[in-house]
Protein backbone atom coordinates (compact mmCIF):
# COMPACT_ATOMS: atom_id res chain seq x y z
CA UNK A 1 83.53 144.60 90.39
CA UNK A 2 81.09 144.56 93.94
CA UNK A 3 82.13 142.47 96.19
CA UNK A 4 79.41 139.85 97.74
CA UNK A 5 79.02 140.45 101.22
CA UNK A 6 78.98 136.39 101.98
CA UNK A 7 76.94 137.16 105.28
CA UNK A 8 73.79 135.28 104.10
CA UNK A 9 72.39 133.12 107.12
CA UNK A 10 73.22 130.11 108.08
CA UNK A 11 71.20 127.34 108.06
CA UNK A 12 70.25 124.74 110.47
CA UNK A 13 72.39 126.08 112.83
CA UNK A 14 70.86 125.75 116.54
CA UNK A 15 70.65 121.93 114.78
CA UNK A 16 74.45 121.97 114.04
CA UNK A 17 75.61 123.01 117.62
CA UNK A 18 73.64 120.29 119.26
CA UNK A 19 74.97 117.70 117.25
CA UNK A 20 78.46 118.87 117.45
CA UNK A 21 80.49 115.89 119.81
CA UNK A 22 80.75 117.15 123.84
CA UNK A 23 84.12 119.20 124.00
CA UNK A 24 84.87 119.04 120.24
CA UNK A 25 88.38 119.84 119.37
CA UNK A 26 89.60 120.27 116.08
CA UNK A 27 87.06 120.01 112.99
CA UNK A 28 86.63 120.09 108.82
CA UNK A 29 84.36 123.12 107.63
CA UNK A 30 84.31 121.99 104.08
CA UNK A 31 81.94 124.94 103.23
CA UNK A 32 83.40 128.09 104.72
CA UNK A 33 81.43 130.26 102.56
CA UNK A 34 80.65 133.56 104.49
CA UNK A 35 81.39 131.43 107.89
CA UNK A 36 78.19 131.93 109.39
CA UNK A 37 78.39 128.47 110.80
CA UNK A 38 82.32 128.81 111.80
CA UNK A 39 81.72 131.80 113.92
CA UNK A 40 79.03 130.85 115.87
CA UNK A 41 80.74 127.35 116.95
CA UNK A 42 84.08 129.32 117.23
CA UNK A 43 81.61 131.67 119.86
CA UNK A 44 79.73 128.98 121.34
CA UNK A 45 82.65 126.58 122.06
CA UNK A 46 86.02 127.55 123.56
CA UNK A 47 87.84 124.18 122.65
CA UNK A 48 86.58 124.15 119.16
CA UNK A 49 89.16 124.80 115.82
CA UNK A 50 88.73 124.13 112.70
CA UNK A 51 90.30 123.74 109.22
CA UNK A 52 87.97 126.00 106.89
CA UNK A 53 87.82 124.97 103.42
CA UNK A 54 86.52 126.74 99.91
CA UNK A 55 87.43 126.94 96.76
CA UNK A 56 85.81 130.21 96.28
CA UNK A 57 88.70 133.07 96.97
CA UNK A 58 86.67 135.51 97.53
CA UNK A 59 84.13 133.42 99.66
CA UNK A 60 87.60 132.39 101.94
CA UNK A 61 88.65 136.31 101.36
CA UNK A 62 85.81 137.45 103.59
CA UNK A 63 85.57 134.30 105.88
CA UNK A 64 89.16 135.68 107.07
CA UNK A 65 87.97 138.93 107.58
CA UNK A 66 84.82 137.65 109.56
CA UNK A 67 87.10 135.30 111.89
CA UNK A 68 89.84 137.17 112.73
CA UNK A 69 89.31 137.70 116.51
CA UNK A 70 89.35 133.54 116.38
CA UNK A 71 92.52 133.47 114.10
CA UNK A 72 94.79 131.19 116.78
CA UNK A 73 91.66 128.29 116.12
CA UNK A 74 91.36 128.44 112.48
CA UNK A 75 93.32 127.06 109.68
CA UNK A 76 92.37 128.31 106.29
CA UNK A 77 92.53 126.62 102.96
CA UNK A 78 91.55 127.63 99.70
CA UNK A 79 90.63 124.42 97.60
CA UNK A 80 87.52 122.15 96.92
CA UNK A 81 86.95 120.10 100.22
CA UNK A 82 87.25 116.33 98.57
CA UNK A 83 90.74 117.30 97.91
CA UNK A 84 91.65 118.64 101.31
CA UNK A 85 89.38 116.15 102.73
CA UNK A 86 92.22 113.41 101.35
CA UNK A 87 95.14 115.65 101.63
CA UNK A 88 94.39 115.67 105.82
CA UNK A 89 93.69 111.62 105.44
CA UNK A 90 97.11 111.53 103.77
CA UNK A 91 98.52 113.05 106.68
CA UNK A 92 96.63 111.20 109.26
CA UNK A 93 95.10 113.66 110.86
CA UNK A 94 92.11 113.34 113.00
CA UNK A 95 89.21 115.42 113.56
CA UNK A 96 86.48 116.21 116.40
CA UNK A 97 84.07 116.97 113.82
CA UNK A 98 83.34 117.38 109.69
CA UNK A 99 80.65 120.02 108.65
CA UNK A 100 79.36 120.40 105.53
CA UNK A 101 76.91 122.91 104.09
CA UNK A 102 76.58 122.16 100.49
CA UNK A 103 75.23 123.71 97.34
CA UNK A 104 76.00 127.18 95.64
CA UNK A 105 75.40 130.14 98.58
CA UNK A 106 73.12 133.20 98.14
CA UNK A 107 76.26 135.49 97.56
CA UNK A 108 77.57 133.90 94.62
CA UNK A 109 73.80 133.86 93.34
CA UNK A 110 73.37 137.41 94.13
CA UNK A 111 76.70 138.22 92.14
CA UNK A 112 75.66 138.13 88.20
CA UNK A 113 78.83 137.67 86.26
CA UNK A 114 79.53 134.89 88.60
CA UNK A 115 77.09 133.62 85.75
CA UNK A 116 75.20 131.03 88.19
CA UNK A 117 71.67 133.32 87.87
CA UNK A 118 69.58 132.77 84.93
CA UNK A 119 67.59 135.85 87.17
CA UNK A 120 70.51 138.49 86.25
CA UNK A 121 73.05 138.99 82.92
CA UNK A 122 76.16 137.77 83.27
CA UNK A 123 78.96 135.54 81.48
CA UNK A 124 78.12 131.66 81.23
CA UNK A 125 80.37 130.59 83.69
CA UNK A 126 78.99 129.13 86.78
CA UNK A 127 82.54 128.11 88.45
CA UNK A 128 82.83 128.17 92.64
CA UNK A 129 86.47 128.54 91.60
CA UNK A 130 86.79 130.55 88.57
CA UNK A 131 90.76 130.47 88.22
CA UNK A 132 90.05 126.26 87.55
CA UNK A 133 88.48 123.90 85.35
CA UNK A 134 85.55 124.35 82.67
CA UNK A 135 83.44 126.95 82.50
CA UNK A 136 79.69 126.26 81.92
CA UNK A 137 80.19 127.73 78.61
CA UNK A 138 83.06 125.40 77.71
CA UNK A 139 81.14 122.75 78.86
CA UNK A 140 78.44 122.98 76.80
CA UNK A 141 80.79 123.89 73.59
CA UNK A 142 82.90 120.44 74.40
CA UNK A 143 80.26 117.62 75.70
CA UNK A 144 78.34 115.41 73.11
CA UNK A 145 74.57 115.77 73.40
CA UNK A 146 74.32 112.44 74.73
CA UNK A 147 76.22 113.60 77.40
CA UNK A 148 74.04 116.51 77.54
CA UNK A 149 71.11 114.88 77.82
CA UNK A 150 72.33 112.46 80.64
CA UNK A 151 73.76 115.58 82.62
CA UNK A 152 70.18 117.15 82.40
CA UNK A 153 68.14 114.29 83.18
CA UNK A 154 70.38 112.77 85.75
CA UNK A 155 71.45 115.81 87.69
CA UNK A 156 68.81 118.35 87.17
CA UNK A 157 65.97 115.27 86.69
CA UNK A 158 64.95 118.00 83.78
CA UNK A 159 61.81 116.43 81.87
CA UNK A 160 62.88 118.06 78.87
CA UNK A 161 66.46 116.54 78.76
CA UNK A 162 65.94 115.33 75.31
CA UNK A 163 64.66 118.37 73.53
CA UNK A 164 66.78 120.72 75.92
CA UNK A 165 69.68 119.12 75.26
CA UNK A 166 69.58 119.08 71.20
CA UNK A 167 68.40 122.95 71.29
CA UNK A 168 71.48 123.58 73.54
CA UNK A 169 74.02 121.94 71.66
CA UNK A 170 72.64 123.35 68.60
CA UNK A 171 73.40 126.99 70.04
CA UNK A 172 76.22 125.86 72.19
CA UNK A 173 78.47 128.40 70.22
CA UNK A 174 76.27 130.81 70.17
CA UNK A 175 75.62 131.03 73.91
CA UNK A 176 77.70 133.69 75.62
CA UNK A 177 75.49 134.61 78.88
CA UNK A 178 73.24 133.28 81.35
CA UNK A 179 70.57 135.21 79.73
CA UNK A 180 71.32 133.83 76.05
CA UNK A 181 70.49 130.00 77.85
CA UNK A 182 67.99 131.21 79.75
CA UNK A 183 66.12 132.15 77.45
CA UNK A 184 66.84 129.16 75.04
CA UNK A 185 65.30 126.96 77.49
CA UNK A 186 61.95 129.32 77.47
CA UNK A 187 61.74 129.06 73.99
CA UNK A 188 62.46 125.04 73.54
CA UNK A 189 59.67 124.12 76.66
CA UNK A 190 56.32 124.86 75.56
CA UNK A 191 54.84 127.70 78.00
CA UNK A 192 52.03 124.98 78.90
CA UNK A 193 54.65 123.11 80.53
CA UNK A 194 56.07 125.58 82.62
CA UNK A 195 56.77 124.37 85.96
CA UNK A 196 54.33 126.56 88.43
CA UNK A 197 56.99 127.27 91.40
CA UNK A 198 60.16 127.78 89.34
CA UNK A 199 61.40 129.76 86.40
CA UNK A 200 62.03 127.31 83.68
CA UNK A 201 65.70 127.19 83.32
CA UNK A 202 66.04 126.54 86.68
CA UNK A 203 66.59 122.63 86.77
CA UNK A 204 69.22 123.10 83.47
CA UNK A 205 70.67 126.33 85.42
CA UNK A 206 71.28 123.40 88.63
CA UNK A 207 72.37 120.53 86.60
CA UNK A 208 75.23 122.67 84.50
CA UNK A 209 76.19 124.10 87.64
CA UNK A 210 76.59 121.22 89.47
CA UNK A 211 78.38 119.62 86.24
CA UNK A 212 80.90 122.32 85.98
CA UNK A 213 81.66 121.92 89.95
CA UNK A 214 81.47 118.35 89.98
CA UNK A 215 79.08 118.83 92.94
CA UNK A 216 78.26 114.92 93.41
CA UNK A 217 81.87 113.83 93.15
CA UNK A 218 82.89 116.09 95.59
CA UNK A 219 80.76 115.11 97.81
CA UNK A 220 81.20 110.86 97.33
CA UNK A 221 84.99 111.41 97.92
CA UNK A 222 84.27 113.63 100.96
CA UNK A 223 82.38 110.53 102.38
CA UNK A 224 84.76 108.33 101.31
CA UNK A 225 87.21 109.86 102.88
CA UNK A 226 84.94 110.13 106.45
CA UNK A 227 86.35 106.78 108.07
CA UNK A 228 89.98 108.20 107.86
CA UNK A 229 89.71 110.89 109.84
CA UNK A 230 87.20 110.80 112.36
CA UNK A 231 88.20 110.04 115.70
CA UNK A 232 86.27 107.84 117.62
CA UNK A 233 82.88 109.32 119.14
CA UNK A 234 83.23 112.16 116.15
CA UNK A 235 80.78 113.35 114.63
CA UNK A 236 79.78 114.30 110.90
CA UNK A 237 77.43 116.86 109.88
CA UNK A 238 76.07 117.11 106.22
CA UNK A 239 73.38 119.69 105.09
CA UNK A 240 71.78 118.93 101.80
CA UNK A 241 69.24 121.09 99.51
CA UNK A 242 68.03 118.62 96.74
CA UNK A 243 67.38 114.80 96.82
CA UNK A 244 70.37 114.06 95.21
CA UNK A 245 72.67 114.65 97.24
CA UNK A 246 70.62 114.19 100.45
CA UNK A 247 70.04 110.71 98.65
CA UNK A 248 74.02 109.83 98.49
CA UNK A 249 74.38 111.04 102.03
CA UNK A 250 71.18 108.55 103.36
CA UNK A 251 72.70 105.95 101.58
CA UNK A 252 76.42 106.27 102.97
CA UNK A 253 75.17 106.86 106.62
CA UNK A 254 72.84 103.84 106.80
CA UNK A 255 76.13 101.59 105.82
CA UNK A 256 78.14 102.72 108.11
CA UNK A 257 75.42 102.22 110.59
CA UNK A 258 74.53 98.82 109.46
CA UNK A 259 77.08 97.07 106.95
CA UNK A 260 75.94 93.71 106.90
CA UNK A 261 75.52 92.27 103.51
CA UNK A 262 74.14 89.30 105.31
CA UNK A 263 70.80 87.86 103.89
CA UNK A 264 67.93 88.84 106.14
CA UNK A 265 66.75 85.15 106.08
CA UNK A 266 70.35 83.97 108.00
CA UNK A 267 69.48 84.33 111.63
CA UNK A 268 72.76 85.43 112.55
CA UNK A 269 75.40 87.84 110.43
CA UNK A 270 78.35 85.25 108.89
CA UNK A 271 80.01 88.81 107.03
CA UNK A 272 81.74 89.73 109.93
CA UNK A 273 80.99 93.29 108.93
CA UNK A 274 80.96 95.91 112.30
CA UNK A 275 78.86 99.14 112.22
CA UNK A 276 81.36 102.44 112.34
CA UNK A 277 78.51 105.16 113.12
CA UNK A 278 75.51 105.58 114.44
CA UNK A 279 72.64 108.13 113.31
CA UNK A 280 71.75 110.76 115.62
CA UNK A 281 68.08 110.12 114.36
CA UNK A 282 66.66 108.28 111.58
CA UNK A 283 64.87 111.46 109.48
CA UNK A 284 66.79 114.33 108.56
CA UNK A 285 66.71 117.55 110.83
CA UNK A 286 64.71 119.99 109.21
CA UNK A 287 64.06 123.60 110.21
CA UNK A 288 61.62 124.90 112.93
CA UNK A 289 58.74 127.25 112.21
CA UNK A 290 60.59 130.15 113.54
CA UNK A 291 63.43 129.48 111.25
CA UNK A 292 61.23 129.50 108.34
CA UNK A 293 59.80 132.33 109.17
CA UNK A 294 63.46 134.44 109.12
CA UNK A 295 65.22 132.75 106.34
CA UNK A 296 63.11 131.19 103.93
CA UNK A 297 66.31 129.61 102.33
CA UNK A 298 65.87 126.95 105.22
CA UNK A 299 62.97 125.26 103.90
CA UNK A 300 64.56 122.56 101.52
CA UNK A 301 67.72 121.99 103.92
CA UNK A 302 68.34 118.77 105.31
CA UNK A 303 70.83 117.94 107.91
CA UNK A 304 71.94 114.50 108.70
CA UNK A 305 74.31 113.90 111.27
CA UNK A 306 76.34 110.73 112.19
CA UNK A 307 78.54 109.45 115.06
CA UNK A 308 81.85 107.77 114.81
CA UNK A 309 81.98 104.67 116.92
């Protein structure tokens, strides 16, 4: 089997190093991935370490590789990040910093029996951690298609839920690759309706995927876990790809920064509740024209960043 290079570009990432705390010390990379991001903060910044996190092995396999020379300031751990996110909480530790670049990453894209392309053949699996948990073909084989329907409409906001989602489950045992649901979904969405900019599959392709990783709760009990280890003035860094989870991220970081459940009508706040953050800006950071123009992958990212008070 070829081995992904993981060396795709990192996003965002003049963005990332000048939200970064002044002097940061130790810090959370929840997404290692190829550690594009890691080894330019490990270059930029002397005092910086980090914990880097990712449930992919091979992903963490060549993250090691790429930051050896920095080995003394990195900590590696091979797991999803909500889980090491409350494992460090658990310990009490406290960090400078908390990065995370979510979604799947070009390599595992590029890799086709990964099985998270609907562009290349491969085996339905679609797992960032392949040794755990349900693959997409499991998944389909074992949900209800009620179940199916909400996972379609509510995390790939698929038009088609309903008729997608009793074709699917019709053929669930009779879909063995990416190309056998791929083209299922061309067949069951009239050619009419064809989305312009995207192939067809591609919103089932993102809501299975994110299903089978459990994408969304990773990413709530990451920010749940936020207050715990921050230290004061720390910051945390979250770049999101889709509304959905740039949504849950919005949300989050506008009650830390203002947590009164007060009525607006009260002229004073009787809740007692105290801000914990503060945004770095209200809008998301978004990529500059030059970025855009050298790695188009940039476009859709959104990076919000937050300070610990």
């Amino acid at each position: 089997m070829t081995q992904p290079s993981f060396t795709h570009q990192p996003v965002l990432l003049s963005q990332v190093l000048a939200g970064l705390p002044p002097h940061p010390g130790w810090g959370l990379d929840c997404t290692l991935g190829g550690a594009g991001h890691a080894q330019a903060l490990l270059e930029a910044i002397p005092s910086l370490r980090l914990i880097g996190v990712d449930r992919d092995a091979q992903a963490l396999k060549a993250a090691q590789d790429r930051l050896a020379p920095f080995a003394s300031r990195v900590e590696f751990r091979h797991q999803a990040y909500a889980e090491a996110a409350q494992e460090l909480a658990a310990k009490g530790v406290k960090l400078d910093w908390i990065l995370a670049d979510l979604g799947v990453s070009s390599p595992q894209l590029d890799q086709a029996d990964r099985g998270f392309s609907f562009m290349k053949p491969g085996p339905l699996d679609m797992r960032m951690d392949p040794s755990q948990g349900l693959s997409a073909q499991e998944l389909l084989q074992q949900i209800t298609q009620q179940e199916l329907f909400f996972l379609l409409r509510d995390l790939g906001e698929e038009p088609f839920a309903p008729k997608l989602s009793r074709a699917i489950k019709a053929q669930a045992d009779h879909l063995f690759t990416t190309l056998d649901l791929a083209r299922l979904v061309e067949e069951s969405i009239p050619r009419k309706a064809w989305p312009k900019k995207i192939h067809p599959a591609t919103k089932t392709f993102q809501a299975i995927r994110m299903a089978v990783n459990d994408e969304l709760g990773q990413l709530e009990r990451l920010l749940d876990q936020v207050p715990h280890l921050l230290n004061p003035g720390g910051r945390v860094l979250i770049i999101a790809f889709h509304s959905l989870e740039d949504r849950r991220v919005k949300q989050r970081f506008r009650q830390w920064e203002d947590p009164c459940t007060c009525s607006k009508e009260i002229p004073y706040c009787q809740c007692g509740l105290k801000p914990q953050a503060k945004l770095l800006q209200k809008k998301p950071f978004v990529a500059t024209e030059e970025e855009l123009e050298h790695n188009p992958r940039s476009r859709s990212a959104r990076l919000r960043i937050a300070s610990w008070l």
